[in-house]
PDB file of N, CA and C in Angstrom:
ATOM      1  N   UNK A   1      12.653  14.939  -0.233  1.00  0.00           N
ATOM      2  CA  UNK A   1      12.115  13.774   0.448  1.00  0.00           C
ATOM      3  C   UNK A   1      11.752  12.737  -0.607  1.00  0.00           C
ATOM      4  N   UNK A   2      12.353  11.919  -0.558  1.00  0.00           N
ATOM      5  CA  UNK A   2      11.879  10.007  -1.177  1.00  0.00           C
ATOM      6  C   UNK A   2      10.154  10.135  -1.502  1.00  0.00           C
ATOM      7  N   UNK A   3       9.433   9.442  -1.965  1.00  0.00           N
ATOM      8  CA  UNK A   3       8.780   9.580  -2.518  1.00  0.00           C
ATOM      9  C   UNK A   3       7.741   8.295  -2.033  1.00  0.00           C
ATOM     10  N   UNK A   4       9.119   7.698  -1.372  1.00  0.00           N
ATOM     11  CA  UNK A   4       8.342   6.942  -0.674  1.00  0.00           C
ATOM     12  C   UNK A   4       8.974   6.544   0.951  1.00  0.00           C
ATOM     13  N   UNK A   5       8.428   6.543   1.979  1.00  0.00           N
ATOM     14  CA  UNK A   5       8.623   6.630   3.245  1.00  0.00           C
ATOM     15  C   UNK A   5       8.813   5.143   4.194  1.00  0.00           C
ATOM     16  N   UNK A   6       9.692   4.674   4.947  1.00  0.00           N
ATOM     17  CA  UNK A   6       9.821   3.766   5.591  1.00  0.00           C
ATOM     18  C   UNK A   6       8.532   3.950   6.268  1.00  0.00           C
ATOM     19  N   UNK A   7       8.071   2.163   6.499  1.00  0.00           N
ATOM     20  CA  UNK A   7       6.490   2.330   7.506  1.00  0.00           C
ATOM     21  C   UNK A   7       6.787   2.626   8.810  1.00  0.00           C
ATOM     22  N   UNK A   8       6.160   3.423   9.284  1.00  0.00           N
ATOM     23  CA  UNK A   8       6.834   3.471  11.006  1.00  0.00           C
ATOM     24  C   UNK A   8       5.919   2.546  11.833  1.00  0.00           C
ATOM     25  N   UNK A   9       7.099   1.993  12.801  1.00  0.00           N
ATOM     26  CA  UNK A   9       6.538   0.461  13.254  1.00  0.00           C
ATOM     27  C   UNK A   9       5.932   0.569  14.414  1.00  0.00           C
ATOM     28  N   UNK A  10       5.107   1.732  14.050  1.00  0.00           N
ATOM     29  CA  UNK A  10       4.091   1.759  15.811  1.00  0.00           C
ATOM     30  C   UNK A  10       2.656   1.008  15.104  1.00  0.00           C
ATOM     31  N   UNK A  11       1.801   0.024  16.411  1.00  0.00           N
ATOM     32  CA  UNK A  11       0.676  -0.152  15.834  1.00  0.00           C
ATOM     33  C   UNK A  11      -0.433   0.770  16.583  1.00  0.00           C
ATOM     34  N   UNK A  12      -0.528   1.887  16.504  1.00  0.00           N
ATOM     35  CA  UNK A  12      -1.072   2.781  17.098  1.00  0.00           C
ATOM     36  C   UNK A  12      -2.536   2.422  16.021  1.00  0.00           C
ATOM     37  N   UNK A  13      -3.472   2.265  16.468  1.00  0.00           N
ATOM     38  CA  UNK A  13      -4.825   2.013  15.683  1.00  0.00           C
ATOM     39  C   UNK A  13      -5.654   3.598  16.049  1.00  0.00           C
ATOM     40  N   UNK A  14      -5.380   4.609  16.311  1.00  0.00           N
ATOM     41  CA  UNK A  14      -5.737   5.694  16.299  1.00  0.00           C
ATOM     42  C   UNK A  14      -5.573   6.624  14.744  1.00  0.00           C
ATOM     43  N   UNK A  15      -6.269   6.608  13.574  1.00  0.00           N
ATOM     44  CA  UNK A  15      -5.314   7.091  12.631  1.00  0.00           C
ATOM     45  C   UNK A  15      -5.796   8.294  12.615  1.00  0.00           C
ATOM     46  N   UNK A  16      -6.201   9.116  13.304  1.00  0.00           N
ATOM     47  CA  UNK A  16      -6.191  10.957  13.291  1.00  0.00           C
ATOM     48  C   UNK A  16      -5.055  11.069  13.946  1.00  0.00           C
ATOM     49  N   UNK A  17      -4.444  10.562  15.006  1.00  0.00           N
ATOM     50  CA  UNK A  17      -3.532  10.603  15.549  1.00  0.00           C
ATOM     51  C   UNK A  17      -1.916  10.257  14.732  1.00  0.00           C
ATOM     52  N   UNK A  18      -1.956   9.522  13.921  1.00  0.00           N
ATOM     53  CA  UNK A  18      -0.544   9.312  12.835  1.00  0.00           C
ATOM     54  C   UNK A  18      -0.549   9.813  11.992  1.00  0.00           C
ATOM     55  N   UNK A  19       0.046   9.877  10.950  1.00  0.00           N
ATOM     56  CA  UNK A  19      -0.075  10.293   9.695  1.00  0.00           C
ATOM     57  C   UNK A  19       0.064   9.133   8.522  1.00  0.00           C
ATOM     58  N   UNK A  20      -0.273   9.762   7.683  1.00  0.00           N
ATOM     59  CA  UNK A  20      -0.264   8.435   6.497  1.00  0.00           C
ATOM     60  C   UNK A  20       1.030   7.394   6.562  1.00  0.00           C
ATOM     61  N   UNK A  21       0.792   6.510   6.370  1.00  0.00           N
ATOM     62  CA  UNK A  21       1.947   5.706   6.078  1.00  0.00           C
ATOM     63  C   UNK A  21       2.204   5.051   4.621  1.00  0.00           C
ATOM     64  N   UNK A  22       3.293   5.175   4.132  1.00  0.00           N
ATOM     65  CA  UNK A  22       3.044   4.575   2.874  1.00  0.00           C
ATOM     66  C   UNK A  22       4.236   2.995   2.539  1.00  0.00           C
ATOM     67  N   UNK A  23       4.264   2.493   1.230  1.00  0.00           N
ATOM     68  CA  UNK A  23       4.707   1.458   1.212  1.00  0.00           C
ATOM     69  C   UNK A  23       5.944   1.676   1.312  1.00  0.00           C
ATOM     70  N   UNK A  24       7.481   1.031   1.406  1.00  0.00           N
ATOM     71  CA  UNK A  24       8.428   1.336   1.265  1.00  0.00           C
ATOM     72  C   UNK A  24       9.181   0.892  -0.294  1.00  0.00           C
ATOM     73  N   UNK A  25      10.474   1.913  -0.085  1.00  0.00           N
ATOM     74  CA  UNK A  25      11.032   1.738  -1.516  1.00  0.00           C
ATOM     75  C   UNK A  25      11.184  -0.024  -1.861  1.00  0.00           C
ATOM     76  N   UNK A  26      11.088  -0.871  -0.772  1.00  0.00           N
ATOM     77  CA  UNK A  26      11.382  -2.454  -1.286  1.00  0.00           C
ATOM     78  C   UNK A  26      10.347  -2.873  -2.018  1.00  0.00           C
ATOM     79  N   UNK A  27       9.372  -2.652  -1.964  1.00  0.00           N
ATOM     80  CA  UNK A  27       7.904  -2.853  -2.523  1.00  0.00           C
ATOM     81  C   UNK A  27       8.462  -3.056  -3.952  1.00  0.00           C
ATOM     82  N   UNK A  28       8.597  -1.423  -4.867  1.00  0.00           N
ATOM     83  CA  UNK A  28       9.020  -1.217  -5.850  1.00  0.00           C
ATOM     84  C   UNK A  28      10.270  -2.076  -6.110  1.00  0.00           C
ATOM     85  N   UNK A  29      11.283  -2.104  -5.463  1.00  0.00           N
ATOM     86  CA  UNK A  29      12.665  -1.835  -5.743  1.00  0.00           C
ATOM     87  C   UNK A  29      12.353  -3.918  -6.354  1.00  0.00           C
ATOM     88  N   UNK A  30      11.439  -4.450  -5.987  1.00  0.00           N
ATOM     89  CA  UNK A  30      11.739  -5.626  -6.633  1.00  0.00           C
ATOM     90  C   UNK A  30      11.612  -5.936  -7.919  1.00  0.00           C
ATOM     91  N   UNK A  31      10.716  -4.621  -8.635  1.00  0.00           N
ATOM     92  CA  UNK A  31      10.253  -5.346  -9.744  1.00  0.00           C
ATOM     93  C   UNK A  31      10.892  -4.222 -10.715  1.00  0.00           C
ATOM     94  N   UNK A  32      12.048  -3.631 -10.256  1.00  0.00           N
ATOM     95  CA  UNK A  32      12.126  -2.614 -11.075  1.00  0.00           C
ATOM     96  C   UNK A  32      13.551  -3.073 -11.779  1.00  0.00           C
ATOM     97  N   UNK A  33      13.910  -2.331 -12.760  1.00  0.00           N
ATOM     98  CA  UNK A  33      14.968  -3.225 -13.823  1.00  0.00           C
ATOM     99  C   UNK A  33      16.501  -2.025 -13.310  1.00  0.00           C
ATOM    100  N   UNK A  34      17.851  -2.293 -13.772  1.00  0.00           N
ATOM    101  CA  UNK A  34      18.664  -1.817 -13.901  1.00  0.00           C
ATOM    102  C   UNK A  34      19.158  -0.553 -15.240  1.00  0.00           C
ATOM    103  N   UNK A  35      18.644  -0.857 -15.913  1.00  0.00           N
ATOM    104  CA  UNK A  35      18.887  -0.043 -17.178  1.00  0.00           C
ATOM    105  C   UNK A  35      18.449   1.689 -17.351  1.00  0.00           C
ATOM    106  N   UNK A  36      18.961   2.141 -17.400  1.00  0.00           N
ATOM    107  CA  UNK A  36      18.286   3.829 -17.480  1.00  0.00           C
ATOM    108  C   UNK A  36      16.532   3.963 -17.913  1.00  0.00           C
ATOM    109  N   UNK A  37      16.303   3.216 -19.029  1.00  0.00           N
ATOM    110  CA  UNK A  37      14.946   2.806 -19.279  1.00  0.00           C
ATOM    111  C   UNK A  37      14.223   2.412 -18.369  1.00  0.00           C
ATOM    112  N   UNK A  38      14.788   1.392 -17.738  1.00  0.00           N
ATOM    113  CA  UNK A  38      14.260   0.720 -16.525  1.00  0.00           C
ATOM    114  C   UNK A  38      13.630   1.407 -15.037  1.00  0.00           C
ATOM    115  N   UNK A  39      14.917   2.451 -14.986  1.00  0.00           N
ATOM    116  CA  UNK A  39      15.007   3.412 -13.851  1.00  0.00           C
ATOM    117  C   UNK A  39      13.921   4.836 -14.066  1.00  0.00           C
ATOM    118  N   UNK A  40      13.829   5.439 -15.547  1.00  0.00           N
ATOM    119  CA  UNK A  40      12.328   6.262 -15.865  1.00  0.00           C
ATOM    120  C   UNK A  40      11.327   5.448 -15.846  1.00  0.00           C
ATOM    121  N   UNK A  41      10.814   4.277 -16.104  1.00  0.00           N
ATOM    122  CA  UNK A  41       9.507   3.663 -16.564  1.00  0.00           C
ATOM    123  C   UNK A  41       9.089   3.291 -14.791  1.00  0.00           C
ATOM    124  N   UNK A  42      10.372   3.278 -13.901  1.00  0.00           N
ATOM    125  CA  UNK A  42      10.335   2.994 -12.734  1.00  0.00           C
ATOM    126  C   UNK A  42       9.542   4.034 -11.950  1.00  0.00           C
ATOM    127  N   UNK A  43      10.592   5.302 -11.896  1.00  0.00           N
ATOM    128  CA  UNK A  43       9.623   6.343 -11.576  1.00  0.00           C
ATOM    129  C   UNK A  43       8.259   6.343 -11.613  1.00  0.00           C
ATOM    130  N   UNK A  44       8.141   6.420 -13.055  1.00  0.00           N
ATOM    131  CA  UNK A  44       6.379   6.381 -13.742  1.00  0.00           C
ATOM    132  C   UNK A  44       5.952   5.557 -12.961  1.00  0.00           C
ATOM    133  N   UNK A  45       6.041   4.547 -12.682  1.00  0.00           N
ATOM    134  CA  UNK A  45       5.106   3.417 -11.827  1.00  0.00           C
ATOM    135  C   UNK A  45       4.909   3.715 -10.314  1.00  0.00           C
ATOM    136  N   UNK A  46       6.495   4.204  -9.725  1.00  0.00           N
ATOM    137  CA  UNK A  46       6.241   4.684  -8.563  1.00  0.00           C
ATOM    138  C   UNK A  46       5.217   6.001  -8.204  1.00  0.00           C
ATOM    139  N   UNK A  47       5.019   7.181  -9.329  1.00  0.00           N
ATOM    140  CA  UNK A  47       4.129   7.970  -9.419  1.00  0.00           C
ATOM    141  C   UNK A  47       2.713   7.529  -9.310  1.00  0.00           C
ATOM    142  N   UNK A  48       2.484   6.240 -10.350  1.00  0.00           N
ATOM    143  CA  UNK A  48       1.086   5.992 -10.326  1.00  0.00           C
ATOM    144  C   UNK A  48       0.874   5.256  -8.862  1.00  0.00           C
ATOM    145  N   UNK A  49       1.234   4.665  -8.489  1.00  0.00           N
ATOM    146  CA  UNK A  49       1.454   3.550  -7.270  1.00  0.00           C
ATOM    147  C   UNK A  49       1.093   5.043  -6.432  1.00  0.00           C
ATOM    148  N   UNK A  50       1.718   5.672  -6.310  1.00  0.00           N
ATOM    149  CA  UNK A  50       1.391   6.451  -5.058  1.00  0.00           C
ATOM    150  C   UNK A  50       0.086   7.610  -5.644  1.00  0.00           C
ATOM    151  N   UNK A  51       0.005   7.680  -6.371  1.00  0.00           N
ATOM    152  CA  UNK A  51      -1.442   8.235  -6.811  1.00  0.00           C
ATOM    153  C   UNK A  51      -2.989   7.557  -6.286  1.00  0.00           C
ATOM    154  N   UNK A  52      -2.516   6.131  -6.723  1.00  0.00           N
ATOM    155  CA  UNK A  52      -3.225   5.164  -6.647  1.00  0.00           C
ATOM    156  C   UNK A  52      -3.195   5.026  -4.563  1.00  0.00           C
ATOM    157  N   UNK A  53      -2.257   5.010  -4.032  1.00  0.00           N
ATOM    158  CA  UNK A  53      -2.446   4.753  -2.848  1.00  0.00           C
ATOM    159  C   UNK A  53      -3.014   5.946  -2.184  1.00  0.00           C
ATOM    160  N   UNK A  54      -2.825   6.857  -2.655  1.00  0.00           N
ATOM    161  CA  UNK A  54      -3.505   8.500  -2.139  1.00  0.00           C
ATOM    162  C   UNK A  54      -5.037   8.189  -2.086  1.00  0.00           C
ATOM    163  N   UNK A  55      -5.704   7.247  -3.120  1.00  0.00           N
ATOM    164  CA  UNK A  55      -7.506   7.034  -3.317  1.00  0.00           C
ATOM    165  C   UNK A  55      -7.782   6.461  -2.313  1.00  0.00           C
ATOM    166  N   UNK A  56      -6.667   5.615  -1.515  1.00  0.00           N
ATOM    167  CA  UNK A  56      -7.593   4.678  -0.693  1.00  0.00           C
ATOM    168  C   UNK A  56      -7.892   5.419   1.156  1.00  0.00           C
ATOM    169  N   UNK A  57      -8.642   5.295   1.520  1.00  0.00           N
ATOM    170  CA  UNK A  57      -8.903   5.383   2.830  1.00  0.00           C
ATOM    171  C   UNK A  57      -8.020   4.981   3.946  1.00  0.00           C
ATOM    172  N   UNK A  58      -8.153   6.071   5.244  1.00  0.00           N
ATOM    173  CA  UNK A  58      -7.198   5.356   6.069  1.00  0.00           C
ATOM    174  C   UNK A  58      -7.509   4.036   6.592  1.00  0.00           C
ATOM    175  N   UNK A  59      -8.680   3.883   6.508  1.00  0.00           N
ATOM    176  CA  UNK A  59      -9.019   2.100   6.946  1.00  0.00           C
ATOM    177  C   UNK A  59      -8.125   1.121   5.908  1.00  0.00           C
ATOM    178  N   UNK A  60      -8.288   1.565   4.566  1.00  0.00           N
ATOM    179  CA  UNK A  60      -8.307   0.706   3.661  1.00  0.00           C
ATOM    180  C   UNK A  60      -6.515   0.559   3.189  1.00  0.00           C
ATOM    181  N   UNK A  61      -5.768   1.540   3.911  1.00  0.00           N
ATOM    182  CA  UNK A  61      -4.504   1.655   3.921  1.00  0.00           C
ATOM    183  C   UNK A  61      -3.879   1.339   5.134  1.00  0.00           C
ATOM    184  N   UNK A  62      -4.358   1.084   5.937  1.00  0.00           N
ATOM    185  CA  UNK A  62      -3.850   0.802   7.247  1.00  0.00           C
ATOM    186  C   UNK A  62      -3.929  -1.001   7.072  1.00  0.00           C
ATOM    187  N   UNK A  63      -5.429  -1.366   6.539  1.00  0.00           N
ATOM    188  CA  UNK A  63      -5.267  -3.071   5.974  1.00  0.00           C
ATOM    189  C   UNK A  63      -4.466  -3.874   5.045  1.00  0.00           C
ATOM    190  N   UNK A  64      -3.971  -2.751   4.339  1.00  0.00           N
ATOM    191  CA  UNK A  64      -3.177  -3.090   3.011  1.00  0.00           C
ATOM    192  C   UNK A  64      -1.892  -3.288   3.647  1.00  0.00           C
ATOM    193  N   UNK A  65      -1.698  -2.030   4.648  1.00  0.00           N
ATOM    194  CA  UNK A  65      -0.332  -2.389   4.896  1.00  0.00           C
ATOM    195  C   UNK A  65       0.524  -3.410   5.838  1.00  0.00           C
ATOM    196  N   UNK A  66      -0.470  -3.276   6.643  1.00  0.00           N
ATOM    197  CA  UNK A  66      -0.524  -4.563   8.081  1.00  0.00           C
ATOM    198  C   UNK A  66      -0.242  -6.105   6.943  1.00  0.00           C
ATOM    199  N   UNK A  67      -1.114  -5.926   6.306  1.00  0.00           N
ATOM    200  CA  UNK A  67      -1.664  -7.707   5.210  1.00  0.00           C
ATOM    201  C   UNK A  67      -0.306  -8.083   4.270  1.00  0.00           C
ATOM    202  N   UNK A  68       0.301  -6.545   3.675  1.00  0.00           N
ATOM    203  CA  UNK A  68       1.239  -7.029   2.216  1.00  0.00           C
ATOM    204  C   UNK A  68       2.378  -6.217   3.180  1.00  0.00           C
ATOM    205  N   UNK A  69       2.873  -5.191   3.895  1.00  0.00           N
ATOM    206  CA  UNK A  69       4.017  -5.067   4.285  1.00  0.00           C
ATOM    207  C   UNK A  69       4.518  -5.489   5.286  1.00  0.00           C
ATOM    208  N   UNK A  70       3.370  -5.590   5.991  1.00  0.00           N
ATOM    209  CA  UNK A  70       4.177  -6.708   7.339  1.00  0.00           C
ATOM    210  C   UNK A  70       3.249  -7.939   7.399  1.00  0.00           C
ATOM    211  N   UNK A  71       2.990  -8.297   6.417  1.00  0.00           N
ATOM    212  CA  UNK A  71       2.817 -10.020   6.262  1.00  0.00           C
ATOM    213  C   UNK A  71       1.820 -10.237   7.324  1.00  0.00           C
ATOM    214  N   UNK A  72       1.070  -9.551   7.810  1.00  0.00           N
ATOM    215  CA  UNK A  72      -0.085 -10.062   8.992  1.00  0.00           C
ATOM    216  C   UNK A  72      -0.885 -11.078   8.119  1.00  0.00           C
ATOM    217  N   UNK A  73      -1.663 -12.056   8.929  1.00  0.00           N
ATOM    218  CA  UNK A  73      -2.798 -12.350   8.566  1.00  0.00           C
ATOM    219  C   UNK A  73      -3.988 -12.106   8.638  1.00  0.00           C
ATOM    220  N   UNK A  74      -5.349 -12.107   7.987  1.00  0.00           N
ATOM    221  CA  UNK A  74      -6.411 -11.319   8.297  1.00  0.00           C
ATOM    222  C   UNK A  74      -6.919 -11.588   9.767  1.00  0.00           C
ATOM    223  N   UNK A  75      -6.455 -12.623  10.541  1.00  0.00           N
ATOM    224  CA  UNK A  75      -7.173 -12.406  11.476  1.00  0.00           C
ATOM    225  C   UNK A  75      -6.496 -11.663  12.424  1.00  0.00           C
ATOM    226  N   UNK A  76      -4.911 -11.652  12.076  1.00  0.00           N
ATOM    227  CA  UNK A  76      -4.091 -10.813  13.140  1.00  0.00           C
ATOM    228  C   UNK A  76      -4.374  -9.418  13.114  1.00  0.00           C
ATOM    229  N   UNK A  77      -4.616  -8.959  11.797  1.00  0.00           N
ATOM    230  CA  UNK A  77      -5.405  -7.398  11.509  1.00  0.00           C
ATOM    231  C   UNK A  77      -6.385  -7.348  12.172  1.00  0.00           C
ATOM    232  N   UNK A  78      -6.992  -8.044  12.284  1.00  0.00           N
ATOM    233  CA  UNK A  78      -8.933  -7.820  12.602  1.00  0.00           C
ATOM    234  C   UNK A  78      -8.644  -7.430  14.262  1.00  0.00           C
ATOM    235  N   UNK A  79      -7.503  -8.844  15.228  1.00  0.00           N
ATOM    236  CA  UNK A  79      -7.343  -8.575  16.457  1.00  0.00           C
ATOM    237  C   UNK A  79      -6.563  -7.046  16.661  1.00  0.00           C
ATOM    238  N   UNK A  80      -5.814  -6.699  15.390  1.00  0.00           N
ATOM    239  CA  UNK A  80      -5.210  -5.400  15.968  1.00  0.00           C
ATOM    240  C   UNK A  80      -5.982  -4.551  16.035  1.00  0.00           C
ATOM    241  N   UNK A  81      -6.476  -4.348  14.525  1.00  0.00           N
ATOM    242  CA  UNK A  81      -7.954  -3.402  14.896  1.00  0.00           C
ATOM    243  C   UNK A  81      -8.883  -3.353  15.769  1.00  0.00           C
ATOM    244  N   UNK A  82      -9.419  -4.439  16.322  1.00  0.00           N
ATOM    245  CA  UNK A  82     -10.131  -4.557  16.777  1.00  0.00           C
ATOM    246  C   UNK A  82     -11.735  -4.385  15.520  1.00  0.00           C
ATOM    247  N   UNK A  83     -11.836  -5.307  14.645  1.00  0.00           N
ATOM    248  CA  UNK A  83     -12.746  -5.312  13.881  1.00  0.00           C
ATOM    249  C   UNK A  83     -13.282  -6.620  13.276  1.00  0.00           C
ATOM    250  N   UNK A  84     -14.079  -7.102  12.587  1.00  0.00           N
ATOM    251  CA  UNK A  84     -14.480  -8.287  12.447  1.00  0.00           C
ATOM    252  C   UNK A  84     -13.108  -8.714  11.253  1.00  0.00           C
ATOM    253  N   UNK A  85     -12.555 -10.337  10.906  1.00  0.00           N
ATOM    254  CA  UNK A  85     -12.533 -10.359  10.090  1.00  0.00           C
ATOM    255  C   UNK A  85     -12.770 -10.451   8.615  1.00  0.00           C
ATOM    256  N   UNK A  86     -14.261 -10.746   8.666  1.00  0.00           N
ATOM    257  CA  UNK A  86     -15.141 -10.099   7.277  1.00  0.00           C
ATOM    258  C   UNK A  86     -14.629  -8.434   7.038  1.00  0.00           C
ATOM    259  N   UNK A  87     -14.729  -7.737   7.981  1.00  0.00           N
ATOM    260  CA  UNK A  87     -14.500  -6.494   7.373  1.00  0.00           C
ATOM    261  C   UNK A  87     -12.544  -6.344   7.134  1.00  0.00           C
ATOM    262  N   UNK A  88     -12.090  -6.926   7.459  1.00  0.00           N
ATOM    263  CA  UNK A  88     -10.506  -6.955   7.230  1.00  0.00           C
ATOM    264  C   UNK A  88     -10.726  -7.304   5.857  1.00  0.00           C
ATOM    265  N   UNK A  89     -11.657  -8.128   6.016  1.00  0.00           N
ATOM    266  CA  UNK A  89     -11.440  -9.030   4.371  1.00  0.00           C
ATOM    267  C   UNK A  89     -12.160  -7.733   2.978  1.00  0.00           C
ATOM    268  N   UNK A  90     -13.608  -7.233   3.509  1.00  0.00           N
ATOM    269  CA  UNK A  90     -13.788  -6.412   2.840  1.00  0.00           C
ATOM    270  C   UNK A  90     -13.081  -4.858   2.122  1.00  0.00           C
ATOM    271  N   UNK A  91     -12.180  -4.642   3.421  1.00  0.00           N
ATOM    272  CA  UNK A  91     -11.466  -3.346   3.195  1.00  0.00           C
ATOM    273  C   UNK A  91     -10.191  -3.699   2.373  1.00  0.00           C
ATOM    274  N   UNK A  92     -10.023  -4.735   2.646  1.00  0.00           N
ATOM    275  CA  UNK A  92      -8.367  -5.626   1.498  1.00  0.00           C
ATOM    276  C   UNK A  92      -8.642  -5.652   0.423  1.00  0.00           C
ATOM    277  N   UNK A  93     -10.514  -5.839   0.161  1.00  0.00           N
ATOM    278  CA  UNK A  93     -11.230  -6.309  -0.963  1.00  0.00           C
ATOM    279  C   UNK A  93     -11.231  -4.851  -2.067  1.00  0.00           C
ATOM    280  N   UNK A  94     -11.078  -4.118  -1.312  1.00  0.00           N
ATOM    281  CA  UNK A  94     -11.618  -2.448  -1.709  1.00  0.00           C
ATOM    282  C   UNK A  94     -10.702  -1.976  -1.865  1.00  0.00           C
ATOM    283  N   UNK A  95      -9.375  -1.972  -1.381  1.00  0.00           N
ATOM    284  CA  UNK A  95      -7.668  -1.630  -1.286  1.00  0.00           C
ATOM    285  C   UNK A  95      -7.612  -1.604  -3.180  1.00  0.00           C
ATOM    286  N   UNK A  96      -7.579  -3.463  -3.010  1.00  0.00           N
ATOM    287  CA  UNK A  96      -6.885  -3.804  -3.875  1.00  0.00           C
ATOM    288  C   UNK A  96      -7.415  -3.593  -5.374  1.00  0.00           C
ATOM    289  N   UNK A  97      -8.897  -3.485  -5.066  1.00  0.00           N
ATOM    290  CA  UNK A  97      -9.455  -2.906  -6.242  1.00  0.00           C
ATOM    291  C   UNK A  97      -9.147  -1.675  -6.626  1.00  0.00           C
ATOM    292  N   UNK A  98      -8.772  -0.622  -5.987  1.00  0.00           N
ATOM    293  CA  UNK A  98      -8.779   0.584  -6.128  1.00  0.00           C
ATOM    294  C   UNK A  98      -6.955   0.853  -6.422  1.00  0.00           C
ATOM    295  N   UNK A  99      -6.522  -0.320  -6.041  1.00  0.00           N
ATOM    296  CA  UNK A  99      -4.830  -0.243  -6.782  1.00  0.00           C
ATOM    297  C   UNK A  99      -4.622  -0.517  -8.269  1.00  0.00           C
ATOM    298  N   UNK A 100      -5.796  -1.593  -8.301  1.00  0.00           N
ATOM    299  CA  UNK A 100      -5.503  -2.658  -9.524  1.00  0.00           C
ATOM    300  C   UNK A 100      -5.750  -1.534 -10.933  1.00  0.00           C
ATOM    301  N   UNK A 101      -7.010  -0.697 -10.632  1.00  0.00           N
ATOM    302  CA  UNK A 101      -7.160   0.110 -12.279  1.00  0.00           C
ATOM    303  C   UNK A 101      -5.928   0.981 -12.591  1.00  0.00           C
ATOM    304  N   UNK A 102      -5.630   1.850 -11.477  1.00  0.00           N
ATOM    305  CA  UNK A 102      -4.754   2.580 -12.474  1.00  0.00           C
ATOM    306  C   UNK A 102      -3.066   1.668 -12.740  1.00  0.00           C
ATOM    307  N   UNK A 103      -3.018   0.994 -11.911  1.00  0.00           N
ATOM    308  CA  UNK A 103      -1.691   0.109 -12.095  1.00  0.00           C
ATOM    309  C   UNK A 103      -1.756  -0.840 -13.424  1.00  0.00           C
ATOM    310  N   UNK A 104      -3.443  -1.431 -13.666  1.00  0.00           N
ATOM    311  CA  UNK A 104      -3.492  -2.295 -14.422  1.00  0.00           C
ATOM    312  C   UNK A 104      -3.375  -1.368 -16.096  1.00  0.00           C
ATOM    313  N   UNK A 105      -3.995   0.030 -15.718  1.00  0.00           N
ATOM    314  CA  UNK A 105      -4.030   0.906 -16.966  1.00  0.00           C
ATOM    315  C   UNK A 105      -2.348   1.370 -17.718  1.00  0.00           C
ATOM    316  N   UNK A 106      -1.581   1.670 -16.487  1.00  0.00           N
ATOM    317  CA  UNK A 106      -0.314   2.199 -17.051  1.00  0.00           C
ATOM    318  C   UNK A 106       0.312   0.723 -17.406  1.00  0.00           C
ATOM    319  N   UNK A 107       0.090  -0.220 -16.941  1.00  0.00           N
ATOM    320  CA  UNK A 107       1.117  -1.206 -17.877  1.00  0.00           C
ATOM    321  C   UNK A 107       0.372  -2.058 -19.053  1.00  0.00           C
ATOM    322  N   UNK A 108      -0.833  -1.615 -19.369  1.00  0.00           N
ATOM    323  CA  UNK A 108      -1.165  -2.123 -20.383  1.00  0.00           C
ATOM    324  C   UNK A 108      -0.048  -2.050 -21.425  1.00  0.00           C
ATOM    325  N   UNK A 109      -0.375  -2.003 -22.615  1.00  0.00           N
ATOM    326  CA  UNK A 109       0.690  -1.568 -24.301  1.00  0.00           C
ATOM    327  C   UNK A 109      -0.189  -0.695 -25.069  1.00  0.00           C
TER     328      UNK A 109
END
């Protein structure tokens, strides 16, 4: 199994009821290079990326993905959820922090 999973396009706001969803290979596949080098250092990133997405909460992954994979806006999240959009905004706030260290750590030099 891929390593990384097409999002499945139900908006079921029940999440005991689904299972995780994660980003799809396009996410990656933009920033990644052609070269054999390119294609290991790729991996590596896709490893941390999904390490990194394993920390976050199902709230905080269900906002991430609605916001950056299907382009919602915070208030269209908030109406799907059914939640304020301050807290759309807070849980995006918490996502992205919790992506940024280890992503920001492996591409340091």
């Amino acid at each position: 199994m891929p390593p990384f999973d097409r999002v499945s396009e139900t908006t079921d706001t029940d999440t005991s009821a689904r299972t995780r969803s994660r980003l799809d290979e396009r996410f990656l596949a933009t920033i990644i290079g052609e070269t054999p080098l390119d294609r290991v250092e790729g991996q590596e990133l896709r490893q941390v990326v999904m390490a990194a997405l394993e920390q976050l909460t199902e709230d905080e992954l269900r906002v991430a993905e609605l916001r950056f994979q299907r382009k919602k806006s915070p208030g269209q999240v908030a109406s799907q959820l059914s939640i304020d959009k301050e807290e759309v905004n807070a849980r995006e706030k918490r996502a992205l922090d919790k992506l940024r260290g280890p992503i920001s750590e492996y591409l340091e030099p």
